[in-house]
C-alpha atoms as a PDB file:
ATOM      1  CA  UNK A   1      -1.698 -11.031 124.032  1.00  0.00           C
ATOM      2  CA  UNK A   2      -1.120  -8.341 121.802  1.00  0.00           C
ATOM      3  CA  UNK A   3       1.760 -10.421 120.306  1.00  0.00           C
ATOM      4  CA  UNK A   4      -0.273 -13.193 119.656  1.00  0.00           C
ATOM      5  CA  UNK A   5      -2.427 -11.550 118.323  1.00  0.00           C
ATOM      6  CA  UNK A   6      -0.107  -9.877 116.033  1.00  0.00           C
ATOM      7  CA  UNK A   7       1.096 -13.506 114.892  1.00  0.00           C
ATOM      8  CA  UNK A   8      -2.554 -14.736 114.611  1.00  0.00           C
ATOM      9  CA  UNK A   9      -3.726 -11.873 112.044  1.00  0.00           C
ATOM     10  CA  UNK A  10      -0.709 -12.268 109.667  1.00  0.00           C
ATOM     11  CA  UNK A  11      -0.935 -15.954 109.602  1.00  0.00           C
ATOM     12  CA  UNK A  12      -4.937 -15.017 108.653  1.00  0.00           C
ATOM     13  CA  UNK A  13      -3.859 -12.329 106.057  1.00  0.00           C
ATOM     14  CA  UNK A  14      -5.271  -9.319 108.066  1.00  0.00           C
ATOM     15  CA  UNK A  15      -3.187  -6.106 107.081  1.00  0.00           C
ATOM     16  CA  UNK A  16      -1.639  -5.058 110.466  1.00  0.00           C
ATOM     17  CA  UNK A  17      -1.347  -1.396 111.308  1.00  0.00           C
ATOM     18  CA  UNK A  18       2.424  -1.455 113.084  1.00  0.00           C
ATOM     19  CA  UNK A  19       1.096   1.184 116.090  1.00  0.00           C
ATOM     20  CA  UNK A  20       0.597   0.583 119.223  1.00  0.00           C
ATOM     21  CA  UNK A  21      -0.218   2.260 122.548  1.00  0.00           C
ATOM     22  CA  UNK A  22       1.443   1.712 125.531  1.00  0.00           C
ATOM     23  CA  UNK A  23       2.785   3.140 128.984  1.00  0.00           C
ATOM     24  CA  UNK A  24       4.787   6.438 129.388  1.00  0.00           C
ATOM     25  CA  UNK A  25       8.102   4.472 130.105  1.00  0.00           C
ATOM     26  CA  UNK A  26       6.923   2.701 126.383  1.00  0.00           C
ATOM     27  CA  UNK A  27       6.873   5.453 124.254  1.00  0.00           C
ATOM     28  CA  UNK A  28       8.845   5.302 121.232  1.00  0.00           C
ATOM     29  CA  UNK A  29       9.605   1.822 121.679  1.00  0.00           C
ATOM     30  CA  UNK A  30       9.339  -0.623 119.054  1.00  0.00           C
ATOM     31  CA  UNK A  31       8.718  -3.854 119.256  1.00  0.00           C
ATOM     32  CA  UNK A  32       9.716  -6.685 116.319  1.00  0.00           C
ATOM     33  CA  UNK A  33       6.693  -9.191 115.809  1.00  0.00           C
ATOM     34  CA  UNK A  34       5.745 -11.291 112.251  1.00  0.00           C
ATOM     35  CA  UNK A  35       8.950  -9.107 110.840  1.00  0.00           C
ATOM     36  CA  UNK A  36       7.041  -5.868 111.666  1.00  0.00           C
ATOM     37  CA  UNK A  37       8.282  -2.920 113.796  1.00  0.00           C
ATOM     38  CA  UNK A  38       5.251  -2.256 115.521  1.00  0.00           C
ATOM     39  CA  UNK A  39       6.030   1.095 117.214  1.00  0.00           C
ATOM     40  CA  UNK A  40       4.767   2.060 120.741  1.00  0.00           C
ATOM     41  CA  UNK A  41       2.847   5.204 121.292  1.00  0.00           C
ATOM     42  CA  UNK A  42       2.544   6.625 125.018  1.00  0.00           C
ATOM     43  CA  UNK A  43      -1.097   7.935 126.280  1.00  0.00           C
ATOM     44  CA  UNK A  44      -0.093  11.757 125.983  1.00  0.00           C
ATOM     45  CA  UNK A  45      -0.678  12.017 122.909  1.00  0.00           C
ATOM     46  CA  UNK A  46      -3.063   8.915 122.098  1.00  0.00           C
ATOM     47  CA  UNK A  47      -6.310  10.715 120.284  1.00  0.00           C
ATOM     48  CA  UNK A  48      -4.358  12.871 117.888  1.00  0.00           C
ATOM     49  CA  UNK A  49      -2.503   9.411 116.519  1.00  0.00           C
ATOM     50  CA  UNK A  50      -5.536   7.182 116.463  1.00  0.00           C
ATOM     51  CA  UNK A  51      -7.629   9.733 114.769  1.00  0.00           C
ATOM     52  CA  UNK A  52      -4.400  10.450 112.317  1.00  0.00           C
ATOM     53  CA  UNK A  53      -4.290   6.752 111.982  1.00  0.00           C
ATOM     54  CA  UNK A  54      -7.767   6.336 111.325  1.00  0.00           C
ATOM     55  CA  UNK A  55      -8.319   8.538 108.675  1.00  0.00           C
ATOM     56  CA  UNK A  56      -4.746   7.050 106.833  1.00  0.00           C
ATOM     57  CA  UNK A  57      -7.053   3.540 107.410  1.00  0.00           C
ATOM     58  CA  UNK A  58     -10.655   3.612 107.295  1.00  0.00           C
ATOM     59  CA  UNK A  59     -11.600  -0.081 107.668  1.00  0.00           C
ATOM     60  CA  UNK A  60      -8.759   0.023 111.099  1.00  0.00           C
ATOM     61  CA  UNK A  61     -10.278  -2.179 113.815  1.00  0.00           C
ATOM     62  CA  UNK A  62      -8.397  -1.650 117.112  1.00  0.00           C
ATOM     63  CA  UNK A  63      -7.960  -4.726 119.494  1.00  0.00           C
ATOM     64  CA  UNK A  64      -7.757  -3.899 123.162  1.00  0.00           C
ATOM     65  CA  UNK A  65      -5.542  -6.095 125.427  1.00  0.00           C
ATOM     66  CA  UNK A  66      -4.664  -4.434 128.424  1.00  0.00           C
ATOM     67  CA  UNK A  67      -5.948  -3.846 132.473  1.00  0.00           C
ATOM     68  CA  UNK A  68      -8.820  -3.465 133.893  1.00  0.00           C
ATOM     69  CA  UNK A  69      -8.074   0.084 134.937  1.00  0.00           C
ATOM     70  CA  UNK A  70      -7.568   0.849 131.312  1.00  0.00           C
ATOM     71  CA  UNK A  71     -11.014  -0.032 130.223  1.00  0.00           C
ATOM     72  CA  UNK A  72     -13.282   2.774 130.658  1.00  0.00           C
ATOM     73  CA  UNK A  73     -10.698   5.174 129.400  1.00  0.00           C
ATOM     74  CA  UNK A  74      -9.828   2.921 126.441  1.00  0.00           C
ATOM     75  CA  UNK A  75     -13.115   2.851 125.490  1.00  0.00           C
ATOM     76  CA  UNK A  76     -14.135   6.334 125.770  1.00  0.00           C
ATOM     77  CA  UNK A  77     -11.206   7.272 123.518  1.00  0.00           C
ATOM     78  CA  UNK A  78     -12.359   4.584 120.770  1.00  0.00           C
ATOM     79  CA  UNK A  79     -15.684   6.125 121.106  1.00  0.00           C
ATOM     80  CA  UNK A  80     -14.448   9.152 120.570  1.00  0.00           C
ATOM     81  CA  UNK A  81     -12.394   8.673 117.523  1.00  0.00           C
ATOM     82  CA  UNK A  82     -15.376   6.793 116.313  1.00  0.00           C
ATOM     83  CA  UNK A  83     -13.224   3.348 115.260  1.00  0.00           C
ATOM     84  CA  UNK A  84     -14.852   0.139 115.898  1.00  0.00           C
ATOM     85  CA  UNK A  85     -12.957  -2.081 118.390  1.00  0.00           C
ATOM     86  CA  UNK A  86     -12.568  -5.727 119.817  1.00  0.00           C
ATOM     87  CA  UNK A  87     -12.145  -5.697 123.149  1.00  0.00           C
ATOM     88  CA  UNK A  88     -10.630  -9.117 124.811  1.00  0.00           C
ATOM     89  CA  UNK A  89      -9.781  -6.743 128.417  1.00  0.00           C
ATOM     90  CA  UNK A  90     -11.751  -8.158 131.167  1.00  0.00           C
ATOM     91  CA  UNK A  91     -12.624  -5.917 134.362  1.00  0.00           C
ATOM     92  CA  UNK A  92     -13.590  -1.966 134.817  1.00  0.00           C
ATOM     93  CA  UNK A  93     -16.716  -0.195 134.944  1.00  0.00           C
ATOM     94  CA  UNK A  94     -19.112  -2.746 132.174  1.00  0.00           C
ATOM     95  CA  UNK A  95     -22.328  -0.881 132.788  1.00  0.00           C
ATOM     96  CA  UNK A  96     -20.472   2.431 131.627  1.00  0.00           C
ATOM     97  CA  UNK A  97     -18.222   0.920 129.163  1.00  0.00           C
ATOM     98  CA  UNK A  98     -21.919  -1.192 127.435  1.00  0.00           C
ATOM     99  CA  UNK A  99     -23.225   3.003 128.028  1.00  0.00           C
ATOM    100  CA  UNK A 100     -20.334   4.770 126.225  1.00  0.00           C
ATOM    101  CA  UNK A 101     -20.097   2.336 123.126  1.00  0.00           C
ATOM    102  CA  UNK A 102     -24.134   2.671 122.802  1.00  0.00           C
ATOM    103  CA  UNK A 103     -24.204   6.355 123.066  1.00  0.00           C
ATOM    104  CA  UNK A 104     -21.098   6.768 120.666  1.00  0.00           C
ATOM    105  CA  UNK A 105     -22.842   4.570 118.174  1.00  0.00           C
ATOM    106  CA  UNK A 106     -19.697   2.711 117.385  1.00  0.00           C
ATOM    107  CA  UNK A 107     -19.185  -0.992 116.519  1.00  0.00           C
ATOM    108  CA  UNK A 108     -17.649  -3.164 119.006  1.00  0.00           C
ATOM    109  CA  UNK A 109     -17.273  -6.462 119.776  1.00  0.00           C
ATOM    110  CA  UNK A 110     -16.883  -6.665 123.519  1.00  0.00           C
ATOM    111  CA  UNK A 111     -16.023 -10.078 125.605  1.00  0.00           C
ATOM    112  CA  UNK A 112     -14.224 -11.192 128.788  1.00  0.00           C
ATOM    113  CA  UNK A 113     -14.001 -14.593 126.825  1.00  0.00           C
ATOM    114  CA  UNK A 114     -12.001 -14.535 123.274  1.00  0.00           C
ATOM    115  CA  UNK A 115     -11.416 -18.503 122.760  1.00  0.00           C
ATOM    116  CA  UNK A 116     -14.138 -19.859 120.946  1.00  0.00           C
ATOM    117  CA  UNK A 117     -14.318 -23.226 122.174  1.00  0.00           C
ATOM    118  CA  UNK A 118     -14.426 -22.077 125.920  1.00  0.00           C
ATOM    119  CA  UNK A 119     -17.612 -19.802 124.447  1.00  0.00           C
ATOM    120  CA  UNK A 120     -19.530 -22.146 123.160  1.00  0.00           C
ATOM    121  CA  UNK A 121     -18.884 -24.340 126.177  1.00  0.00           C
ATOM    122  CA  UNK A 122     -20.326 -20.859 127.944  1.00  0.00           C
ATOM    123  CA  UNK A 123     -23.112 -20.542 125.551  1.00  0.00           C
ATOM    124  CA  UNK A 124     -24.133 -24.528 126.637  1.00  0.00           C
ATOM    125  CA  UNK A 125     -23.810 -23.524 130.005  1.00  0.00           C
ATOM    126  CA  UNK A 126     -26.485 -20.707 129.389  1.00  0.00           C
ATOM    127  CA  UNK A 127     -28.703 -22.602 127.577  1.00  0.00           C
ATOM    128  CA  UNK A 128     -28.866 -25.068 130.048  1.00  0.00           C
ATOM    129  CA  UNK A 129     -29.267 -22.663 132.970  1.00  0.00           C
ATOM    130  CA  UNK A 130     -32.412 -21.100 130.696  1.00  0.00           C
ATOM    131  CA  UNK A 131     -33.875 -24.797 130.115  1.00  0.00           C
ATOM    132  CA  UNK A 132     -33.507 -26.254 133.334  1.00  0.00           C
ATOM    133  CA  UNK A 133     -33.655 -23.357 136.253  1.00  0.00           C
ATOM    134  CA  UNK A 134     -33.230 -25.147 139.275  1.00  0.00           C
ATOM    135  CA  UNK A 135     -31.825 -27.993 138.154  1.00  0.00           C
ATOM    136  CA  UNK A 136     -28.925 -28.186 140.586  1.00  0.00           C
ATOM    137  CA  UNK A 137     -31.109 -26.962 143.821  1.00  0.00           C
ATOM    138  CA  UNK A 138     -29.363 -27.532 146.599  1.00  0.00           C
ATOM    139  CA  UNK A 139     -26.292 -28.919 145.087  1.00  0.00           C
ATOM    140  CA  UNK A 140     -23.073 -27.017 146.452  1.00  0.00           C
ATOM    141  CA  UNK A 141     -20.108 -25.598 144.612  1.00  0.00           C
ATOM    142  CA  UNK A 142     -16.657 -24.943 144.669  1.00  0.00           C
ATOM    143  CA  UNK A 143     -14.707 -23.050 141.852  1.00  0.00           C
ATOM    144  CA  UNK A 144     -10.850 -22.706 141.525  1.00  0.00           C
ATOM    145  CA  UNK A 145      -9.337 -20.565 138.424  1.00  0.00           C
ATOM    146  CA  UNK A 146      -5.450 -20.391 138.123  1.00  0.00           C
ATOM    147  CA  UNK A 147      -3.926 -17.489 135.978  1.00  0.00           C
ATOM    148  CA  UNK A 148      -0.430 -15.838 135.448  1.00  0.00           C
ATOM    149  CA  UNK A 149       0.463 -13.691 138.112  1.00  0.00           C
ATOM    150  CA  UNK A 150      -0.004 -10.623 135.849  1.00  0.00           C
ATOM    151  CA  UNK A 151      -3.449 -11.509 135.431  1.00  0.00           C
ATOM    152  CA  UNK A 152      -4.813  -9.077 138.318  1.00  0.00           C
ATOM    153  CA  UNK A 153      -8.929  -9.653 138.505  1.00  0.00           C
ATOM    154  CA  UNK A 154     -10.803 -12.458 138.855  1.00  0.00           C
ATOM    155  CA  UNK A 155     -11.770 -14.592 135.756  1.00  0.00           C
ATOM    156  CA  UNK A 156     -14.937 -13.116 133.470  1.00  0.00           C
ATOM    157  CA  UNK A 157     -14.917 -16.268 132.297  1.00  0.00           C
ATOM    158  CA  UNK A 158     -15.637 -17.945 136.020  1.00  0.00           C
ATOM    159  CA  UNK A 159     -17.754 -15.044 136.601  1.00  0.00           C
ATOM    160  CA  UNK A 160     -20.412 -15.962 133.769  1.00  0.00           C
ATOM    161  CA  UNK A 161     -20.126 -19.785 134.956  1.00  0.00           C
ATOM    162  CA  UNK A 162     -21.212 -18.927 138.256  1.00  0.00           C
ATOM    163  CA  UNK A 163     -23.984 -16.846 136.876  1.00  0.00           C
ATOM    164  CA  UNK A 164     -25.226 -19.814 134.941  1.00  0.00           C
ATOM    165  CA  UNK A 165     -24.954 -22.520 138.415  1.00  0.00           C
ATOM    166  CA  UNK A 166     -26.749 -19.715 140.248  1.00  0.00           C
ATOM    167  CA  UNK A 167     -29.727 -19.552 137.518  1.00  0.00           C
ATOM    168  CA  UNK A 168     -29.477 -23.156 137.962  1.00  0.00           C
ATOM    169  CA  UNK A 169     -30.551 -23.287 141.572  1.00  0.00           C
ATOM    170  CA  UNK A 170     -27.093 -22.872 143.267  1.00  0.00           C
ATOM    171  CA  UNK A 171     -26.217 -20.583 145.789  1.00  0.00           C
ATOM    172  CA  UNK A 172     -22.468 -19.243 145.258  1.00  0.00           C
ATOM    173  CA  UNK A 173     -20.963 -16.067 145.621  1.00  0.00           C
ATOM    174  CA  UNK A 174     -18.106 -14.546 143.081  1.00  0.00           C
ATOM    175  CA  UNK A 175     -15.862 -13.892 146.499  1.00  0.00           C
ATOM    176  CA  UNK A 176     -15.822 -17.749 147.369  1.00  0.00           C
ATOM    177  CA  UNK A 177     -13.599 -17.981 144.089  1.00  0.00           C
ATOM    178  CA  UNK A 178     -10.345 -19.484 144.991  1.00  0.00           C
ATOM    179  CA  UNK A 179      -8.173 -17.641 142.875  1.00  0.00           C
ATOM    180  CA  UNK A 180      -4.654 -19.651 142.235  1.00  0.00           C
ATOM    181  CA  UNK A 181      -1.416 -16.938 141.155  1.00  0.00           C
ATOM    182  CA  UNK A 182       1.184 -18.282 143.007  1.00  0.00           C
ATOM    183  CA  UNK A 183       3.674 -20.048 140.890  1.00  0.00           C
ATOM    184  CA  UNK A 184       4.419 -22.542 143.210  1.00  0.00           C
ATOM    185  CA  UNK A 185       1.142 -23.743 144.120  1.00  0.00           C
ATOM    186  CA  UNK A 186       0.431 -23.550 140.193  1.00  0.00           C
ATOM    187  CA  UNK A 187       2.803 -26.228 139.670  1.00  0.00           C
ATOM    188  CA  UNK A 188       2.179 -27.774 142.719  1.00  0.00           C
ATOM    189  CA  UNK A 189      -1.299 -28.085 143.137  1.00  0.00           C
ATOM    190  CA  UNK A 190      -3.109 -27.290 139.729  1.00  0.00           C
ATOM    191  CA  UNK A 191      -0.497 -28.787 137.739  1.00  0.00           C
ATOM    192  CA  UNK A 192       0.608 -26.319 135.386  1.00  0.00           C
ATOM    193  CA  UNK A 193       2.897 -26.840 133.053  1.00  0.00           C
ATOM    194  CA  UNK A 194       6.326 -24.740 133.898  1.00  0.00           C
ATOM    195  CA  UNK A 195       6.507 -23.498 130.422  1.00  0.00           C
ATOM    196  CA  UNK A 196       2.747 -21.778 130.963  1.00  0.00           C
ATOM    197  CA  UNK A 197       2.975 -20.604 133.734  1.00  0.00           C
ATOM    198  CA  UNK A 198       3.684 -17.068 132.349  1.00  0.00           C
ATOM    199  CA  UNK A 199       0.401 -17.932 130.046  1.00  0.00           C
ATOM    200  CA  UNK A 200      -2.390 -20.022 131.067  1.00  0.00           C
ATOM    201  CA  UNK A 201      -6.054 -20.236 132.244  1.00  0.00           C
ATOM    202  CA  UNK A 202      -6.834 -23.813 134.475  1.00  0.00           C
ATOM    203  CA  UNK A 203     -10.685 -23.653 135.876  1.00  0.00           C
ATOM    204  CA  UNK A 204     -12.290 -26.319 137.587  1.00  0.00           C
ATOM    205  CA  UNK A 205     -16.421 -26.505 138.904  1.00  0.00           C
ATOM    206  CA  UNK A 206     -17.110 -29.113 141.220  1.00  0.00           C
ATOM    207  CA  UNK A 207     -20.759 -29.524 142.188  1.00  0.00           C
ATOM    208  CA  UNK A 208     -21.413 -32.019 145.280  1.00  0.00           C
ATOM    209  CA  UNK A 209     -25.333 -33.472 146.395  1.00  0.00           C
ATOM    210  CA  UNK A 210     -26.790 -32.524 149.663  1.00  0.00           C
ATOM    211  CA  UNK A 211     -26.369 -35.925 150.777  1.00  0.00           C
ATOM    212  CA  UNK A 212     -22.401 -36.188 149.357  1.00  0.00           C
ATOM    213  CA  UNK A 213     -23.589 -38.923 146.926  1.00  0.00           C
ATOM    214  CA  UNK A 214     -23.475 -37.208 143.298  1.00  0.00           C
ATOM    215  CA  UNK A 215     -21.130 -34.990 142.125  1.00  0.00           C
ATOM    216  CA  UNK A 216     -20.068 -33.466 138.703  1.00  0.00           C
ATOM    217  CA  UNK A 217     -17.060 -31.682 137.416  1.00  0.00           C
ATOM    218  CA  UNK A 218     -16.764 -28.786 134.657  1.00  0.00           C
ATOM    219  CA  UNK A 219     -12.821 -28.527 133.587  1.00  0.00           C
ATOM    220  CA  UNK A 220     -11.173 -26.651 131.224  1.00  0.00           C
ATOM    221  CA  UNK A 221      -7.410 -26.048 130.978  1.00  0.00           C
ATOM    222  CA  UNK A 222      -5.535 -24.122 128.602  1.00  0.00           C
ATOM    223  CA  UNK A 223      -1.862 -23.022 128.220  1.00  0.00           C
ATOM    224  CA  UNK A 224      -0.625 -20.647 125.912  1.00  0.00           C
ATOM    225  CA  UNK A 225      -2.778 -17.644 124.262  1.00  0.00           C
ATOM    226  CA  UNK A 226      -3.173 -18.763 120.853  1.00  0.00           C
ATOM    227  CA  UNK A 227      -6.584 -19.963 121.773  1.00  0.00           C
ATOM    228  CA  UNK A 228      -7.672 -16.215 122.639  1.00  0.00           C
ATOM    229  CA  UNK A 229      -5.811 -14.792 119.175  1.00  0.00           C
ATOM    230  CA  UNK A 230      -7.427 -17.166 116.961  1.00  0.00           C
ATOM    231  CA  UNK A 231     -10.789 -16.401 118.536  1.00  0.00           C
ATOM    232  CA  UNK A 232     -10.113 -12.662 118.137  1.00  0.00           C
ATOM    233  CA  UNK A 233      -8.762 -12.301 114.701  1.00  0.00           C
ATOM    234  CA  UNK A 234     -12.030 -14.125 114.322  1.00  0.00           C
ATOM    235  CA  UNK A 235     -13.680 -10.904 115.944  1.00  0.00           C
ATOM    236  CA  UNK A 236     -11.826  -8.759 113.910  1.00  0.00           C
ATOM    237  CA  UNK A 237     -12.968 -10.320 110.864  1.00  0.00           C
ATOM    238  CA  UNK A 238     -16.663 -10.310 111.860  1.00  0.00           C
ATOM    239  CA  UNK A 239     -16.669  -6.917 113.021  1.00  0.00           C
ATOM    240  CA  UNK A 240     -15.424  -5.720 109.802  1.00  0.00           C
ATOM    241  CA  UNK A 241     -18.060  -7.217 108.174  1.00  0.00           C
ATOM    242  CA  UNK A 242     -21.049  -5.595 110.454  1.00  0.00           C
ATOM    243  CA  UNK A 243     -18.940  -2.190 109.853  1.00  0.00           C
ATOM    244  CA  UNK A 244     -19.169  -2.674 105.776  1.00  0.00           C
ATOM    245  CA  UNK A 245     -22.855  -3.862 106.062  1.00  0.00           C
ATOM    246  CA  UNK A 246     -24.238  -0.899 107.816  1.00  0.00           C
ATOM    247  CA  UNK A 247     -25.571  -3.787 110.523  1.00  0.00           C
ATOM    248  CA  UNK A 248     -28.665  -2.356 113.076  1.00  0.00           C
ATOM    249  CA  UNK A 249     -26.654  -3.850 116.192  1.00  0.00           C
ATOM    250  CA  UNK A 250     -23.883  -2.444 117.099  1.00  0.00           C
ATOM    251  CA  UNK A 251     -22.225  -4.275 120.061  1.00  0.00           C
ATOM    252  CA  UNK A 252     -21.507  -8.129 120.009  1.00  0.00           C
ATOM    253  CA  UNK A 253     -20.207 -10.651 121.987  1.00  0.00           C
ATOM    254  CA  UNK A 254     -18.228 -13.873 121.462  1.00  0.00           C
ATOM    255  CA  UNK A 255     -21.294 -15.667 121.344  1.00  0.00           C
ATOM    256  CA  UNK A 256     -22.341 -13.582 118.060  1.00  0.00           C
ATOM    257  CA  UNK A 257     -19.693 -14.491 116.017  1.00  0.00           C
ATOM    258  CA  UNK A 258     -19.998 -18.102 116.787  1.00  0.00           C
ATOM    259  CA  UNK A 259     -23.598 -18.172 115.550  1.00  0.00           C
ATOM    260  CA  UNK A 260     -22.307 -16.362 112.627  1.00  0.00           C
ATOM    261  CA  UNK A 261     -21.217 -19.737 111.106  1.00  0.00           C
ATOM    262  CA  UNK A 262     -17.986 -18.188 109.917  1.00  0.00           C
ATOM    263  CA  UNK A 263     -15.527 -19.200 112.269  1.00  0.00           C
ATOM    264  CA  UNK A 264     -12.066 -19.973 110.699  1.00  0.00           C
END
């Protein structure tokens, strides 16, 4: 992600800072992206060069691609510094991460969803779940989301589905998920392509009748991660804005920036 991201903001003209934080075994690495060396710090010494960084760059917006053990921590160091940051990372603590960005007064935008198109199919889903509570009483569900094997926690994205089908009069739990990260049965069963299957998010929502006689099917598939760089150099470039404006809010989702207008 971080790559593609990298590719996505100097196709859009965005001035990348060529720093980066990684592992302990990463540091002092650099890695070659868009013709840039973009070198590799390790955590040790993470708030001294962000802060350092910061102050060489005061308009810096940090995206955060990482795992979902990172998250808290990640934040709170953000927070800390006092940069703004876009934060793509599913998982961790939300409650405290929603808690440390609000107390810290710094601008973030903060989803589990970065591809626009899949967010405003979410933002449908939610309006129709407000419109029409109950509207699928009774109906049953079944969910299946495949992902790279890398990809360790279950999908936000299914997550905030689910929420919507239960507002909607379905009874579901997050733990009947059937969560797909076996290559094999990727290719097999979902039908991933072998190219993507290092890359890819394939969900599927089948609601069935009480009586077997209706049923409907949500489906989105998508291979690759240019979808989620787009939709957060899109981020980026929103969050700057609210930053320069002085904006009253200070922490947006995906959803915001759609309704924005500005999407590229």
């Amino acid at each position: 992600m971080g790559k593609a991201v990298i590719k996505a903001a100097d196709s859009a003209g965005l001035n990348i800072v060529p720093l980066s934080f990684g592992s302990a075994v990463e540091n002092g690495k650099t890695v070659q992206v868009c013709g840039k060396d973009i070198l590799i710090h390790g955590p040790d010494d993470r708030e001294n060069v962000l802060a350092s960084v910061f102050d060489e760059h005061p308009n810096l917006v940090v995206v955060d691609y990482t795992v979902p053990s990172a998250v808290n921590d990640n934040a709170e160091l953000y927070c800390k510094v006092g940069v703004p940051f876009v934060m793509g990372t599913t998982g961790g603590d939300r409650d405290r991460l929603y808690k440390i960005v609000e107390d810290s007064k710094v601008y973030a935008v903060i989803s589990p969803q970065m591809g626009k198109q899949v967010v405003a199919f979410l933002a449908a889903m939610e309006i129709m779940a407000e419109q029409f509570p109950g509207a699928f009483s009774g109906y049953s569900l079944q969910v299946m989301e495949s992902h790279q094997t890398s990809k360790v926690d279950t999908s936000g994205t299914a997550k905030a589905v689910i929420s919507c089908f239960q507002k909607l009069g379905v009874s579901f739990n997050v733990d009947q998920i059937q969560m797909i990260r076996d290559p094999q049965r990727q290719l097999e069963m979902v039908g991933v392509p072998e190219e993507h299957l290092s890359g890819h998010a394939f969900h599927m929502y089948h609601l069935t009748s009480p009586d077997q006689t209706v049923s409907f099917e949500f489906q989105h598939n998508v291979c690759g991660r240019s979808i989620y760089a787009e939709g957060t150099v899109d981020a980026v470039i929103f969050l700057a804005k609210k930053v320069q404006s002085k904006a009253d809010k200070l922490i947006y989702n995906m959803i915001d920036v759609l309704r924005e207008g500005n999407m590229r």
